[in-house]
N, C-alpha and C. Protein backbone atom coordinates (compact mmCIF):
# COMPACT_ATOMS: atom_id res chain seq x y z
N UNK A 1 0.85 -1.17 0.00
CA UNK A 1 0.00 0.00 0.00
C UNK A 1 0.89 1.23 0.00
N UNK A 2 0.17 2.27 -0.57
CA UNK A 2 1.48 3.53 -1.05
C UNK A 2 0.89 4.40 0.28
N UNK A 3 1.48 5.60 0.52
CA UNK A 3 1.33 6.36 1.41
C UNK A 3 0.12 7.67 1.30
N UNK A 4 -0.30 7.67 0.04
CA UNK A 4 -1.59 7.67 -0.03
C UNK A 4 -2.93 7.48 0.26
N UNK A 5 -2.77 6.32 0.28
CA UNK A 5 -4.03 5.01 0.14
C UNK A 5 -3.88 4.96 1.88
N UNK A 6 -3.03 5.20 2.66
CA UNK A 6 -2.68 5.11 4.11
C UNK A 6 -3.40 6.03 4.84
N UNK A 7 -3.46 7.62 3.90
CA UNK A 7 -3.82 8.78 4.14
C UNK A 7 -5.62 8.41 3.56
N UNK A 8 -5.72 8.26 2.76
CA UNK A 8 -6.91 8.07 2.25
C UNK A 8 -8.37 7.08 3.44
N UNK A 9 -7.59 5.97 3.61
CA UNK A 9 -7.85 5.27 5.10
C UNK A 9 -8.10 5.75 6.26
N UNK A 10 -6.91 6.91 6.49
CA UNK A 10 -7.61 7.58 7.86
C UNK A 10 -8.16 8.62 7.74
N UNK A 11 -8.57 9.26 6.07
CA UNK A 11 -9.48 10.23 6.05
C UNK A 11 -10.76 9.51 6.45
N UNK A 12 -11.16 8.37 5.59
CA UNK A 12 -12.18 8.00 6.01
C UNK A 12 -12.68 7.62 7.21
N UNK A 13 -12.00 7.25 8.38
CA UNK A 13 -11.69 7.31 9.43
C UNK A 13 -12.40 8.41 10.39
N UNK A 14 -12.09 9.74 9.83
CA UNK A 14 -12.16 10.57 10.37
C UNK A 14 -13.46 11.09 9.88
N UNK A 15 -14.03 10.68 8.76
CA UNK A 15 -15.30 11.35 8.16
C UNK A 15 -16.29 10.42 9.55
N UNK A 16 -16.17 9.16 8.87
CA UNK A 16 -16.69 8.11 10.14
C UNK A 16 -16.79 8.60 11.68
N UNK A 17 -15.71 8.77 12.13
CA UNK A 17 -15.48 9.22 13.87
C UNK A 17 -15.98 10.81 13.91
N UNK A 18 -16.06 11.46 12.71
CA UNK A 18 -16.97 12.73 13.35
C UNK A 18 -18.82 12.42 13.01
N UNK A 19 -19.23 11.51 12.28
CA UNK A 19 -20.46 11.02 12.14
C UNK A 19 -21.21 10.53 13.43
N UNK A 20 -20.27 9.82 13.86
CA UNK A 20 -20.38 9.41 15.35
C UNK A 20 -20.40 10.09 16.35
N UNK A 21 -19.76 11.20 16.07
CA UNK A 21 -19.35 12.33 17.68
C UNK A 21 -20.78 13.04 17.54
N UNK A 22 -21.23 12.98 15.96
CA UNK A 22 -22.51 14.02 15.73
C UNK A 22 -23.69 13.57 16.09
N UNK A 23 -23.74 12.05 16.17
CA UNK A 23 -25.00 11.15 16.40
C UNK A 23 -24.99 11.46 18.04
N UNK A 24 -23.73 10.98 18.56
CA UNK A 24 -23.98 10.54 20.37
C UNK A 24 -24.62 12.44 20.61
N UNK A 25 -23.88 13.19 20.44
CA UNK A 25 -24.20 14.94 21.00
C UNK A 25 -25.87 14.91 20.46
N UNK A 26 -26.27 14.91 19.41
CA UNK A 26 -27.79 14.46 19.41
C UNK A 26 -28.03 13.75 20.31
N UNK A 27 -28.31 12.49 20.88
CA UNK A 27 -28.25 11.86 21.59
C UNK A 27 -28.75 12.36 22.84
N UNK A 28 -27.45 13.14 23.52
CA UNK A 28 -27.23 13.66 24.09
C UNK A 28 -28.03 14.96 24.73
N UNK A 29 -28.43 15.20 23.75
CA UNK A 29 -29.05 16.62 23.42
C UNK A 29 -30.19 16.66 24.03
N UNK A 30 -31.08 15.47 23.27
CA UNK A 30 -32.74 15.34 22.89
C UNK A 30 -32.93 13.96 24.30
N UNK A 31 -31.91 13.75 25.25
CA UNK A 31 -31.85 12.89 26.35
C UNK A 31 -33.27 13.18 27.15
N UNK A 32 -34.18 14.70 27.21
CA UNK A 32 -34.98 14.71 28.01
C UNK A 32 -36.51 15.22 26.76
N UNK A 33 -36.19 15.12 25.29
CA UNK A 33 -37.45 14.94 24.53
C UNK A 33 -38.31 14.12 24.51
N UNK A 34 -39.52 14.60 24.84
CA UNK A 34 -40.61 13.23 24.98
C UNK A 34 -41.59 13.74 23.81
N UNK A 35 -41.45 14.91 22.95
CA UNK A 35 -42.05 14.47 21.95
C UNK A 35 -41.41 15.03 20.74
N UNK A 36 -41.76 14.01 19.35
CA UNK A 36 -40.90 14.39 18.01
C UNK A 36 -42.02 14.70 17.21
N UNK A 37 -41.59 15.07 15.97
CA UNK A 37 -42.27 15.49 15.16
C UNK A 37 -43.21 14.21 14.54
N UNK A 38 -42.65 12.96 14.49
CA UNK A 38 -42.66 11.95 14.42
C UNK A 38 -43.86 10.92 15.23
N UNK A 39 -43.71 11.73 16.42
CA UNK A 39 -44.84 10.98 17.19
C UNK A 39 -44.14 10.42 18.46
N UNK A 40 -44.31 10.36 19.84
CA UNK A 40 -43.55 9.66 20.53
C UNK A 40 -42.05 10.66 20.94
N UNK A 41 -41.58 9.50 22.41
CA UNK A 41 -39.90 10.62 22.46
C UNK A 41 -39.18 10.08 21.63
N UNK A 42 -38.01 10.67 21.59
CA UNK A 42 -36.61 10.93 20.96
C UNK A 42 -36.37 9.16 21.27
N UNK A 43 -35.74 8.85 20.00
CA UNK A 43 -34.88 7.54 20.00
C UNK A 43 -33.80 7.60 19.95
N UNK A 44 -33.22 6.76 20.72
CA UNK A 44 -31.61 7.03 20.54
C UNK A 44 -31.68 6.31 19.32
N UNK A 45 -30.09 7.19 18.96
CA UNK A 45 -29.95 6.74 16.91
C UNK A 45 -28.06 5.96 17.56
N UNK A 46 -27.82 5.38 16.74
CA UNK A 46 -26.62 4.69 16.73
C UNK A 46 -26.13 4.40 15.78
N UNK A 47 -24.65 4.22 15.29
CA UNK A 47 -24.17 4.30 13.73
C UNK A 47 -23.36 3.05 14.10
N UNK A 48 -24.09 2.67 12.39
CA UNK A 48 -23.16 1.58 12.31
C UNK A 48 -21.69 1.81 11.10
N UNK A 49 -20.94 1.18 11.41
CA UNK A 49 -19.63 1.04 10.34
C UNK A 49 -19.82 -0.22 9.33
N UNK A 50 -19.26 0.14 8.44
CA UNK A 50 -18.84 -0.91 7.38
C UNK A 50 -17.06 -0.51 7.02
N UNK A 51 -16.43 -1.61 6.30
CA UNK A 51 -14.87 -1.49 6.32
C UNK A 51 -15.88 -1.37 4.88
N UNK A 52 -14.69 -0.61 4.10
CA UNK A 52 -14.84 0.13 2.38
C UNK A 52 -13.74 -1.11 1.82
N UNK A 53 -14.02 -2.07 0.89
CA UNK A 53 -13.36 -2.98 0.50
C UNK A 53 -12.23 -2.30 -0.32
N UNK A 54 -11.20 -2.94 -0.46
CA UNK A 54 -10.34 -2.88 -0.77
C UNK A 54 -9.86 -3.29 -2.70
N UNK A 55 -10.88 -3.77 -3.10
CA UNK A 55 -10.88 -4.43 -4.54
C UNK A 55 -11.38 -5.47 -4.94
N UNK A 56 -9.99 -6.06 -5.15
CA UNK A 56 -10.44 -7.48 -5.23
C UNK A 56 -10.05 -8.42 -3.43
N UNK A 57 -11.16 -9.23 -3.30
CA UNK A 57 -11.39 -10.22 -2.10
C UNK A 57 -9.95 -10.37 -1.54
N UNK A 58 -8.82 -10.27 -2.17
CA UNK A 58 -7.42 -10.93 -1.45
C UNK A 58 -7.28 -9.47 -0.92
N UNK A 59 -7.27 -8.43 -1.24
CA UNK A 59 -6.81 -7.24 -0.60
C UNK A 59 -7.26 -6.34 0.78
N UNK A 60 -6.52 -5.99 1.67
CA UNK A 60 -7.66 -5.96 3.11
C UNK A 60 -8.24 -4.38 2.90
N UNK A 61 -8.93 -4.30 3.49
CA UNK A 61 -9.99 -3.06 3.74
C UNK A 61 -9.13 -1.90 3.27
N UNK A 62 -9.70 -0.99 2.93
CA UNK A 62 -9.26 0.38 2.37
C UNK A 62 -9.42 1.59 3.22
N UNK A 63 -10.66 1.27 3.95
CA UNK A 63 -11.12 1.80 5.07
C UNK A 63 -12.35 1.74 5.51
N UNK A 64 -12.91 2.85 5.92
CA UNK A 64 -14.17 2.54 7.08
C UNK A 64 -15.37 3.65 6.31
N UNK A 65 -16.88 2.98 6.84
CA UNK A 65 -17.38 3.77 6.12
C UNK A 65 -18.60 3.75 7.34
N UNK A 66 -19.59 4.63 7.44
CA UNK A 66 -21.29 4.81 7.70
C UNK A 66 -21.69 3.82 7.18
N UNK A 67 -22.49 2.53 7.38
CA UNK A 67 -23.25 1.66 6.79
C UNK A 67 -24.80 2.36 6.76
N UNK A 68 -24.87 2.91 8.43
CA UNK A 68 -26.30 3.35 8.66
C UNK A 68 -26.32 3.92 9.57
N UNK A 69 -27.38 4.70 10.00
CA UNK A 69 -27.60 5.41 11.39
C UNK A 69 -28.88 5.00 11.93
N UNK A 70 -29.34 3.94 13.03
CA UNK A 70 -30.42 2.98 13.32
C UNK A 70 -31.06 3.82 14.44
N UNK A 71 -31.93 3.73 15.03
CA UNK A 71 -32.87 4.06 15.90
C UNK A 71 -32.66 2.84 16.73
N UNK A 72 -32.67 3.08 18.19
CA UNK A 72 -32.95 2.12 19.09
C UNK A 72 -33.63 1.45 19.36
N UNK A 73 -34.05 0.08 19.48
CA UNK A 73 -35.28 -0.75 19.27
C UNK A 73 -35.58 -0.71 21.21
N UNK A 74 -35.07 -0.24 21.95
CA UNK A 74 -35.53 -0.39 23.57
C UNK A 74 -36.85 0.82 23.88
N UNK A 75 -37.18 -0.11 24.55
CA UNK A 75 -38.70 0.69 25.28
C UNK A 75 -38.26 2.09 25.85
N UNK A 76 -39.26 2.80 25.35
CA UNK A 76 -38.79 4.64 25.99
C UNK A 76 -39.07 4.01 28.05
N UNK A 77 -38.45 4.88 28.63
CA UNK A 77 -38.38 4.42 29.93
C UNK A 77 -39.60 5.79 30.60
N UNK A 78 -40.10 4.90 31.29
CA UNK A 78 -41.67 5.78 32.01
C UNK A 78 -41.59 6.17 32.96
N UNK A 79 -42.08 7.46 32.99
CA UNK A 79 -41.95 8.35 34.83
C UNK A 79 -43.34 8.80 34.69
N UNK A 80 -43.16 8.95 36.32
CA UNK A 80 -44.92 9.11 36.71
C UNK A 80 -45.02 11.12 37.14
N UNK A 81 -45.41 11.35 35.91
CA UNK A 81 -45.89 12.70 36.10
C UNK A 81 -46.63 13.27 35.49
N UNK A 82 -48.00 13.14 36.53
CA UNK A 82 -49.45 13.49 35.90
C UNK A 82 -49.53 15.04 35.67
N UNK A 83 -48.99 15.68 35.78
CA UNK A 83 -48.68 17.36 35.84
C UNK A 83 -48.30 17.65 33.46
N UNK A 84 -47.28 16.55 33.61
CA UNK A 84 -47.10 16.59 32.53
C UNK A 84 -48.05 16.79 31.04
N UNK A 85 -47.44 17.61 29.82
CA UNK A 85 -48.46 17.59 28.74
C UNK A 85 -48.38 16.27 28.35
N UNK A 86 -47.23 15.59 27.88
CA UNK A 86 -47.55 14.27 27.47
C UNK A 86 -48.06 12.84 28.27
N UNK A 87 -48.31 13.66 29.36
CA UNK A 87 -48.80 12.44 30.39
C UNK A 87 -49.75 11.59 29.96
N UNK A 88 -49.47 10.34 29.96
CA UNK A 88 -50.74 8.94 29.66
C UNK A 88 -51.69 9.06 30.38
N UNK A 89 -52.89 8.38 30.40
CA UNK A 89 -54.03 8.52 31.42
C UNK A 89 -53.76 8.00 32.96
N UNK A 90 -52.80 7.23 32.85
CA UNK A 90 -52.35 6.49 34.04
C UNK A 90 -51.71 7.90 34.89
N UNK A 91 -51.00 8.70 33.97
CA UNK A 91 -50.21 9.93 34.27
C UNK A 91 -48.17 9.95 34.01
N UNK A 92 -48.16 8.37 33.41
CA UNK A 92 -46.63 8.34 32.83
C UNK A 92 -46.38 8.99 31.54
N UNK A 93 -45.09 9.44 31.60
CA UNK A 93 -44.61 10.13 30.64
C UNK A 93 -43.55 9.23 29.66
N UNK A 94 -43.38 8.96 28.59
CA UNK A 94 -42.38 8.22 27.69
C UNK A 94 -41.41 9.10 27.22
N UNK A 95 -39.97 8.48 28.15
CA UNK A 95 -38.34 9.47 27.70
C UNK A 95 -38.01 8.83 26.97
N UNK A 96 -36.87 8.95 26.63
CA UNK A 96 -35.65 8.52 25.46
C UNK A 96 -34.93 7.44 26.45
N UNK A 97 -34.84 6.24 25.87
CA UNK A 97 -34.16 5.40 26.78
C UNK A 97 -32.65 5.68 26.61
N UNK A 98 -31.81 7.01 27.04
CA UNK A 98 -30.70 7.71 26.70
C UNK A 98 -30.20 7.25 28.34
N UNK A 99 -28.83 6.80 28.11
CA UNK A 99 -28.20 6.23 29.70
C UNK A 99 -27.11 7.57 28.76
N UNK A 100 -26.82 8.82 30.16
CA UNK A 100 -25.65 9.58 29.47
C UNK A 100 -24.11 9.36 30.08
N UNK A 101 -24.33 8.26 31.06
CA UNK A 101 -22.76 7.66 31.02
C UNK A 101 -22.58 7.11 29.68
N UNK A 102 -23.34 6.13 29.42
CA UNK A 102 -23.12 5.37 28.03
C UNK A 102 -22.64 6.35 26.61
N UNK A 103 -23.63 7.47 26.73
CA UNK A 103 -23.33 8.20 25.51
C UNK A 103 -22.09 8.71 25.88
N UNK A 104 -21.88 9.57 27.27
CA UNK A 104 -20.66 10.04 26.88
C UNK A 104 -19.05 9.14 27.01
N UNK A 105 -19.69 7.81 27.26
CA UNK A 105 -18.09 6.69 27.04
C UNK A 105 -17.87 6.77 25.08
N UNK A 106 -19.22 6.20 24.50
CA UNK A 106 -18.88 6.44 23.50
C UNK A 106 -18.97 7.84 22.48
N UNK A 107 -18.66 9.16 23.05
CA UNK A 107 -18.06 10.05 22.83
C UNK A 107 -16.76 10.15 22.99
N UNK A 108 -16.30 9.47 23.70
CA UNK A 108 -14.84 9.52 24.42
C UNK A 108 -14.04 8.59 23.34
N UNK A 109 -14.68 7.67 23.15
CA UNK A 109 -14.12 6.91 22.01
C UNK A 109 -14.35 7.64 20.83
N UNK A 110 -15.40 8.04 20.48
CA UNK A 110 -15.34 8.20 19.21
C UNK A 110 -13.67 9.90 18.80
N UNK A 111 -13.77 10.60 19.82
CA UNK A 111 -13.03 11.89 19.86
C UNK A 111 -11.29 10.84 19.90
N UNK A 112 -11.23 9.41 20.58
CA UNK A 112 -10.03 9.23 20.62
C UNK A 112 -9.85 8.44 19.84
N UNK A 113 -10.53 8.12 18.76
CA UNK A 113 -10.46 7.57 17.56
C UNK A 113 -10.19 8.52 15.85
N UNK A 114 -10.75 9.56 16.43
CA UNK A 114 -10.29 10.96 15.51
C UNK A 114 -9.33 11.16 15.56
N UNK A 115 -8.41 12.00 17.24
CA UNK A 115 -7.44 11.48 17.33
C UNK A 115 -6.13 10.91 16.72
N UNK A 116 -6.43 9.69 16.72
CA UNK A 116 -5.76 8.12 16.41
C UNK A 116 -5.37 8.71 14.54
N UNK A 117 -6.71 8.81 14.25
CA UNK A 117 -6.47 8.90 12.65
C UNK A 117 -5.81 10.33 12.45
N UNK A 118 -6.03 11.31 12.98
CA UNK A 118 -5.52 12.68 12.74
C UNK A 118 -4.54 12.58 12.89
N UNK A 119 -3.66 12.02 14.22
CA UNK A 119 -2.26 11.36 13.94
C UNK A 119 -1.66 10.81 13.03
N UNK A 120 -2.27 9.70 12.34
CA UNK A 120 -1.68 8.36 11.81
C UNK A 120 -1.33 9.56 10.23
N UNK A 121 -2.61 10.48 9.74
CA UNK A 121 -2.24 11.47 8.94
C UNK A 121 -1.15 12.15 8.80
N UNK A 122 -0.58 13.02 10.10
CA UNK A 122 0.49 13.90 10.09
C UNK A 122 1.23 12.99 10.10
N UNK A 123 1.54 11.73 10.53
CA UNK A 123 2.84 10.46 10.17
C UNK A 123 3.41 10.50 9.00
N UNK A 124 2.19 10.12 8.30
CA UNK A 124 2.37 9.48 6.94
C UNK A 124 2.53 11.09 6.07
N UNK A 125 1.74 12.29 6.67
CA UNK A 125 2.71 13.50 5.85
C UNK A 125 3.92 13.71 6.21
N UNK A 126 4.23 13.59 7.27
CA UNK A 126 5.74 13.21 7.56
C UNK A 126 6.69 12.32 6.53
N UNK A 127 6.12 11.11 6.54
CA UNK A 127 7.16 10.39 5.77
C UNK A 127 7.25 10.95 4.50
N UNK A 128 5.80 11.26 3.85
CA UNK A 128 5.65 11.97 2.64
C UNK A 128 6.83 13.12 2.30
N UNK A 129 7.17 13.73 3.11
CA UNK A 129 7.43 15.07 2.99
C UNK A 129 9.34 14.39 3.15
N UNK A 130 9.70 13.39 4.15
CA UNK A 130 10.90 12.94 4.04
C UNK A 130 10.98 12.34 2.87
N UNK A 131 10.38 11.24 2.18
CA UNK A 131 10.91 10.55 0.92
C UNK A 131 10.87 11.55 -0.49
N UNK A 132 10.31 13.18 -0.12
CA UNK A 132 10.70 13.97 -0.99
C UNK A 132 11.78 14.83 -0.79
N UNK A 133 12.53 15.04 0.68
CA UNK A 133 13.41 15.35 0.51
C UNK A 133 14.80 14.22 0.43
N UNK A 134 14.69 13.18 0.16
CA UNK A 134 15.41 12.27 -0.05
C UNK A 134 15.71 12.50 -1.59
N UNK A 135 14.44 12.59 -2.37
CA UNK A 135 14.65 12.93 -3.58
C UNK A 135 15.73 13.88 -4.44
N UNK A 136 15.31 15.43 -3.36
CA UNK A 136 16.31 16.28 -3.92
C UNK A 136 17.68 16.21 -4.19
């Protein structure tokens, strides 16, 4: 693999790990929305990855890509407050089943995975920039 295709890898990388930082801060955000435009509270959304093939089957991954951005299939979690506008007849309200330790671990990852690639970039412009002054 050329030093390119290295760079090219952890761009995608980085398109990926800020997709992610953008989903959890939504997330994050809409943690106390109980109603959407949609109907119902806020779902947590979660992204999935796919590796970007490489060519042909013998060659490994090229890099990383967004496959999708899913909605959470878990039950909105219920509090009892008859005061509330969206209150049920019972008087529960339906949140976002948002745990914000969880979101913000995987914020933490996703920022030290940016990181990782924003590094692995200035490396490989590094070497870039040495095997051209080798040239001169």
């Amino acid at each position: 693999m050329d030093l390119f295709g290295i760079m090219n890898i952890s761009a995608s990388g980085l398109r990926a790990e800020r997709i992610r930082a953008e989903v959890v801060t939504a997330n994050l955000a809409n943690a106390e929305s109980t109603r959407t435009p949609a109907g119902g509270p806020y779902r947590r959304q979660m992204v999935q990855f796919s590796s970007l093939s490489g060519g042909a089957r013998s060659l490994p991954a090229s890099g990383v890509r967004v496959l999708s951005i899913v909605a959470d299939t878990a039950p909105p979690e219920r509090r009892y407050q008859p005061g509330h506008p969206d209150a049920d007849a019972q008087g529960y309200v339906n949140y976002p089943n948002i745990n914000p330790i969880e979101e913000m671990v995987d914020l933490m990852n996703a920022v030290r995975s940016y990181e990782l690639n924003a590094a692995a970039v200035q490396s490989t412009k590094s070497m870039i920039q040495s095997s051209l002054d080798l040239l001169r």
